[in-house]
C-alpha atoms as a PDB file:
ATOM      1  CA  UNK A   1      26.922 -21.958 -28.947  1.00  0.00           C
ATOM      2  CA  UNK A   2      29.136 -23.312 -26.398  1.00  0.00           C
ATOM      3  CA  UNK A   3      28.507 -23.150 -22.391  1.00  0.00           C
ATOM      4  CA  UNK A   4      31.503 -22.771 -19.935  1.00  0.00           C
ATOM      5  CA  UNK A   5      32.118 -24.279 -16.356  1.00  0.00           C
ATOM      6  CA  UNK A   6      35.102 -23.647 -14.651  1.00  0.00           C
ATOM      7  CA  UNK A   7      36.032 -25.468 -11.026  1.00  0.00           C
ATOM      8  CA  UNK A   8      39.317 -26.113  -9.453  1.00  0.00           C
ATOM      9  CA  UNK A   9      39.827 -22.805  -7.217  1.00  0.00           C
ATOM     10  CA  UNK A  10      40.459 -22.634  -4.266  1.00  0.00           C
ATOM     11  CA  UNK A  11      43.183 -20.982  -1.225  1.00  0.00           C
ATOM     12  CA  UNK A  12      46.832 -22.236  -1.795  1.00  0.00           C
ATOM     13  CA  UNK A  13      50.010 -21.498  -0.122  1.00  0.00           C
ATOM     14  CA  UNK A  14      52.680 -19.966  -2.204  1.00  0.00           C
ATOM     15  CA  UNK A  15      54.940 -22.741  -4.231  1.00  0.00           C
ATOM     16  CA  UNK A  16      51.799 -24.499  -3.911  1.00  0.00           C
ATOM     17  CA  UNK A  17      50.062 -26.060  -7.043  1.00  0.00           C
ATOM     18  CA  UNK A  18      46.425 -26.446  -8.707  1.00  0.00           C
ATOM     19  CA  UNK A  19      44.498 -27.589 -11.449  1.00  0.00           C
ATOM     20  CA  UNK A  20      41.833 -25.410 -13.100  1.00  0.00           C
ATOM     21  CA  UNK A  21      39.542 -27.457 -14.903  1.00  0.00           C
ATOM     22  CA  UNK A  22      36.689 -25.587 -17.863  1.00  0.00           C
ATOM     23  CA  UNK A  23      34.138 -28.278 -18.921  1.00  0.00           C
ATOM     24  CA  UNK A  24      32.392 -27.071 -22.439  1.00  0.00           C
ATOM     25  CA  UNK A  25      28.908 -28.423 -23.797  1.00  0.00           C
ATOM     26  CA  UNK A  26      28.369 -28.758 -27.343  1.00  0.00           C
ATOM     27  CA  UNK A  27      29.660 -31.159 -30.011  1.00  0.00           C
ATOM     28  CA  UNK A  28      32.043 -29.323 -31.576  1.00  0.00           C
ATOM     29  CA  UNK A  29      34.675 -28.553 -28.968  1.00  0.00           C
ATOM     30  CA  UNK A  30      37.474 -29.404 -30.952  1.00  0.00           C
ATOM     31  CA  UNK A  31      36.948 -26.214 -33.441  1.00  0.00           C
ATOM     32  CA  UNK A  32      36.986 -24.072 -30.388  1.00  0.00           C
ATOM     33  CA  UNK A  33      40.874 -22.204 -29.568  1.00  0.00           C
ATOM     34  CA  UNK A  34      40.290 -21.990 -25.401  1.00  0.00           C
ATOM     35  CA  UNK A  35      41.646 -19.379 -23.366  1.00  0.00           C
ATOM     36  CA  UNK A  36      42.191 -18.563 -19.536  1.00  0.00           C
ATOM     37  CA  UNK A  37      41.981 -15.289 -18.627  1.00  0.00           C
ATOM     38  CA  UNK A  38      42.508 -13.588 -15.091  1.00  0.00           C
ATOM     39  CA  UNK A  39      41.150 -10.478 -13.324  1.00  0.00           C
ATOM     40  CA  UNK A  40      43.282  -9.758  -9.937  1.00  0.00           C
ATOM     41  CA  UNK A  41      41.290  -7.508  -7.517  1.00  0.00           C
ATOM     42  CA  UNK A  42      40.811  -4.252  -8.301  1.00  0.00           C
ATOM     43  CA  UNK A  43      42.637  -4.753 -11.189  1.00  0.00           C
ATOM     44  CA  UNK A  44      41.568  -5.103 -15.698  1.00  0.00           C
ATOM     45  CA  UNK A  45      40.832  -8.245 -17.000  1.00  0.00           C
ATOM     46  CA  UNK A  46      44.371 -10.303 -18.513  1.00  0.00           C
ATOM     47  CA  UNK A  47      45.289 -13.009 -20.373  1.00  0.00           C
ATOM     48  CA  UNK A  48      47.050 -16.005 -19.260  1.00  0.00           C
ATOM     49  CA  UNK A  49      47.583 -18.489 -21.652  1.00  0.00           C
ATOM     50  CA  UNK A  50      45.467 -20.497 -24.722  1.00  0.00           C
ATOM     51  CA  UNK A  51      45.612 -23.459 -26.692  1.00  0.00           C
ATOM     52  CA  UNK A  52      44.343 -23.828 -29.934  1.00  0.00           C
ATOM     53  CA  UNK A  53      41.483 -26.674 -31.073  1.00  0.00           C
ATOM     54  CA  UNK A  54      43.617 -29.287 -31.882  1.00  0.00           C
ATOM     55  CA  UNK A  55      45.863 -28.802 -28.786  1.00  0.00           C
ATOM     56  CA  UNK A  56      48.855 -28.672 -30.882  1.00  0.00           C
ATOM     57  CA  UNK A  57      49.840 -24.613 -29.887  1.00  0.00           C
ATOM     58  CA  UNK A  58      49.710 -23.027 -27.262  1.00  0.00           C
ATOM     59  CA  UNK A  59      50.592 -19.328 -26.021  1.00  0.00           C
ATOM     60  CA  UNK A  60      51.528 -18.266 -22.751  1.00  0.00           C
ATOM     61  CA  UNK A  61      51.713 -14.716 -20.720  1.00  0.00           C
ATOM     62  CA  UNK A  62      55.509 -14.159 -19.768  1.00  0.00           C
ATOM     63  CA  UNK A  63      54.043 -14.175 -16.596  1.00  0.00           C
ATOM     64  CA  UNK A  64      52.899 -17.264 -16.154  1.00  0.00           C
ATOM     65  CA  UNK A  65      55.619 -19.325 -18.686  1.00  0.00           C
ATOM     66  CA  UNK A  66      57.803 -21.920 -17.353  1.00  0.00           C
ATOM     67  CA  UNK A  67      55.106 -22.858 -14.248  1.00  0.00           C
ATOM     68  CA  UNK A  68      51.302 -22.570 -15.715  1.00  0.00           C
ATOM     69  CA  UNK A  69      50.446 -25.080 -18.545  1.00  0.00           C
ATOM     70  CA  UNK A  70      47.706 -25.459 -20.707  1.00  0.00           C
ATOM     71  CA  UNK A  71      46.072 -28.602 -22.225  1.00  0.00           C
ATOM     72  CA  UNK A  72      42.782 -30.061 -23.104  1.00  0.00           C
ATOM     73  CA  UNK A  73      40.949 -33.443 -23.791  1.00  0.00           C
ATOM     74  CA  UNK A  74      38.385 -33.260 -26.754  1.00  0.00           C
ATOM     75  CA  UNK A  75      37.114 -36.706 -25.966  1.00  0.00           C
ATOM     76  CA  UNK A  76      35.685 -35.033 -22.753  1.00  0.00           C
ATOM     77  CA  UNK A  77      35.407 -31.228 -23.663  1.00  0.00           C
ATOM     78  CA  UNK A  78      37.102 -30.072 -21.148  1.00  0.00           C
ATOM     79  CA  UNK A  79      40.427 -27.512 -20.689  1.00  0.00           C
ATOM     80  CA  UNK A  80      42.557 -27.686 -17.955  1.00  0.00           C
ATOM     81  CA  UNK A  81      45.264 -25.194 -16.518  1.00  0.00           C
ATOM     82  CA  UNK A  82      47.937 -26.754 -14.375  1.00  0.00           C
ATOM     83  CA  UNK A  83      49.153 -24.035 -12.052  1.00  0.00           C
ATOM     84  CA  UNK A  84      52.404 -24.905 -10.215  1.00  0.00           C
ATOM     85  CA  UNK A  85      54.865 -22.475  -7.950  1.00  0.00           C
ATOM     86  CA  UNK A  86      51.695 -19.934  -7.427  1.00  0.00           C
ATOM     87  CA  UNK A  87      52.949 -16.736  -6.031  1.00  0.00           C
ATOM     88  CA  UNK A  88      50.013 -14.687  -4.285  1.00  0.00           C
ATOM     89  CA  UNK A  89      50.719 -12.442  -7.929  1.00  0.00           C
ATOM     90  CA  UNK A  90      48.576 -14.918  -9.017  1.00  0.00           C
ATOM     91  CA  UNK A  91      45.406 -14.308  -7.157  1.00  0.00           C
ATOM     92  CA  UNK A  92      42.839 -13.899  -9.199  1.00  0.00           C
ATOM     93  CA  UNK A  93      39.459 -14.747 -10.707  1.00  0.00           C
ATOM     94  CA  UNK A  94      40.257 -16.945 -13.372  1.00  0.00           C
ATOM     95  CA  UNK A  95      37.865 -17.801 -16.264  1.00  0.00           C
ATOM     96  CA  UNK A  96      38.050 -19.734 -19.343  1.00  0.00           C
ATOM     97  CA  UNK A  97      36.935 -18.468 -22.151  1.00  0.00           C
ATOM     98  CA  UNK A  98      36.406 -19.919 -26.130  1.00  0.00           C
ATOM     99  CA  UNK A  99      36.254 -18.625 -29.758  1.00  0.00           C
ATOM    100  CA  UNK A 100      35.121 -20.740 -32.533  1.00  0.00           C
ATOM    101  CA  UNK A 101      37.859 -21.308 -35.130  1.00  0.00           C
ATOM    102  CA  UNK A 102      39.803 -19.163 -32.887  1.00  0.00           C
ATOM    103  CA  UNK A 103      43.805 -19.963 -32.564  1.00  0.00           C
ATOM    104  CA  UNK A 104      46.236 -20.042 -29.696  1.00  0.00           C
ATOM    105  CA  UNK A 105      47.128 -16.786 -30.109  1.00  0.00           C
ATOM    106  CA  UNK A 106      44.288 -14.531 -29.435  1.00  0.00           C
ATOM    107  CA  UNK A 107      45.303 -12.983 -26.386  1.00  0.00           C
ATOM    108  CA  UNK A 108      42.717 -10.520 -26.241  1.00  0.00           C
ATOM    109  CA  UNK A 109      39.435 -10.584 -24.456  1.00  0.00           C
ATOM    110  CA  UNK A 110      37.377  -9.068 -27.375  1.00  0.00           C
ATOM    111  CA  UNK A 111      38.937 -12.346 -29.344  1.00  0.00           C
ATOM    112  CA  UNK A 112      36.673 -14.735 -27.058  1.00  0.00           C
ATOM    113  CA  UNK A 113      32.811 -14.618 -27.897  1.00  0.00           C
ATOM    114  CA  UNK A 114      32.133 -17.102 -24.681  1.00  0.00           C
ATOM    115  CA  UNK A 115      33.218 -17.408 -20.579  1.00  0.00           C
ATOM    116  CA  UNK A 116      32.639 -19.180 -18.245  1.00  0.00           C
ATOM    117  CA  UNK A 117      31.540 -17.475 -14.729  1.00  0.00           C
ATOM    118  CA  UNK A 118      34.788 -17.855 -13.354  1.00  0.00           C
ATOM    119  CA  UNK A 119      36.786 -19.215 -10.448  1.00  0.00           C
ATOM    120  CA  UNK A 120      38.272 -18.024  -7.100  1.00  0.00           C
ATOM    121  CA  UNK A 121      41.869 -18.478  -6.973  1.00  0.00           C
ATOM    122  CA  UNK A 122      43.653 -17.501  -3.761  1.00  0.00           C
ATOM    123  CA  UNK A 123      47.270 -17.698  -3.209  1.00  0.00           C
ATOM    124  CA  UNK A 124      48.767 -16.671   0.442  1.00  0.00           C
ATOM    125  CA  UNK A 125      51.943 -15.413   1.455  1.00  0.00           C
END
């Protein structure tokens, strides 16, 4: 079983930047494909991109390609999502989520047996 923390939200201006950041307990972190979803307000749960245990694939939302990236550091169990030229589209709770032997491209929600509680992410006009 693998716990989920997500920080890095926060209010941005749009063409702003910011880094999400998912720390994971557990040992084997590196078996675990990682995705970040996002829920805008009053909107359904979507997926945003994922990365797959080693790090070596990754799979992005058309969305979101070209300015979001993905990456992660098994040494410290943690998943990041770099978030450059945010448009106020892109406010949203965002939450991290993981799947045991999973790979990058689950894009699903069902796909992801654990999530984190999420993160504020507010983008202004």
């Amino acid at each position: 079983q693998v716990q989920l923390v997500e920080s890095g939200g926060g209010l941005v201006q749009a063409g702003g930047s910011l880094r999400l950041s998912c720390a994971a307990s557990g040992r084997t972190f590196s078996s675990y494909a990682m995705g970040w979803f996002r829920q805008p307000p009053g909107k359904e749960r979507e997926f945003v991109t994922a990365i797959s245990g080693g790090g070596d694939n990754t799979h992005y939302a058309d969305s979101v390609k070209g300015r979001f990236t993905i990456s992660r550091d098994n040494a410290k169990n943690t998943v990041y999502l770099q978030m450059n030229s945010l448009k106020p589209d892109d406010t949203a709770v965002y939450y991290c989520a993981a799947e045991l032997y999973g790979r990058s491209w689950y894009v699903t929600s069902r796909q992801y047996t654990y999530w984190g509680q999420g993160t504020q992410v507010t983008v202004s006009s």
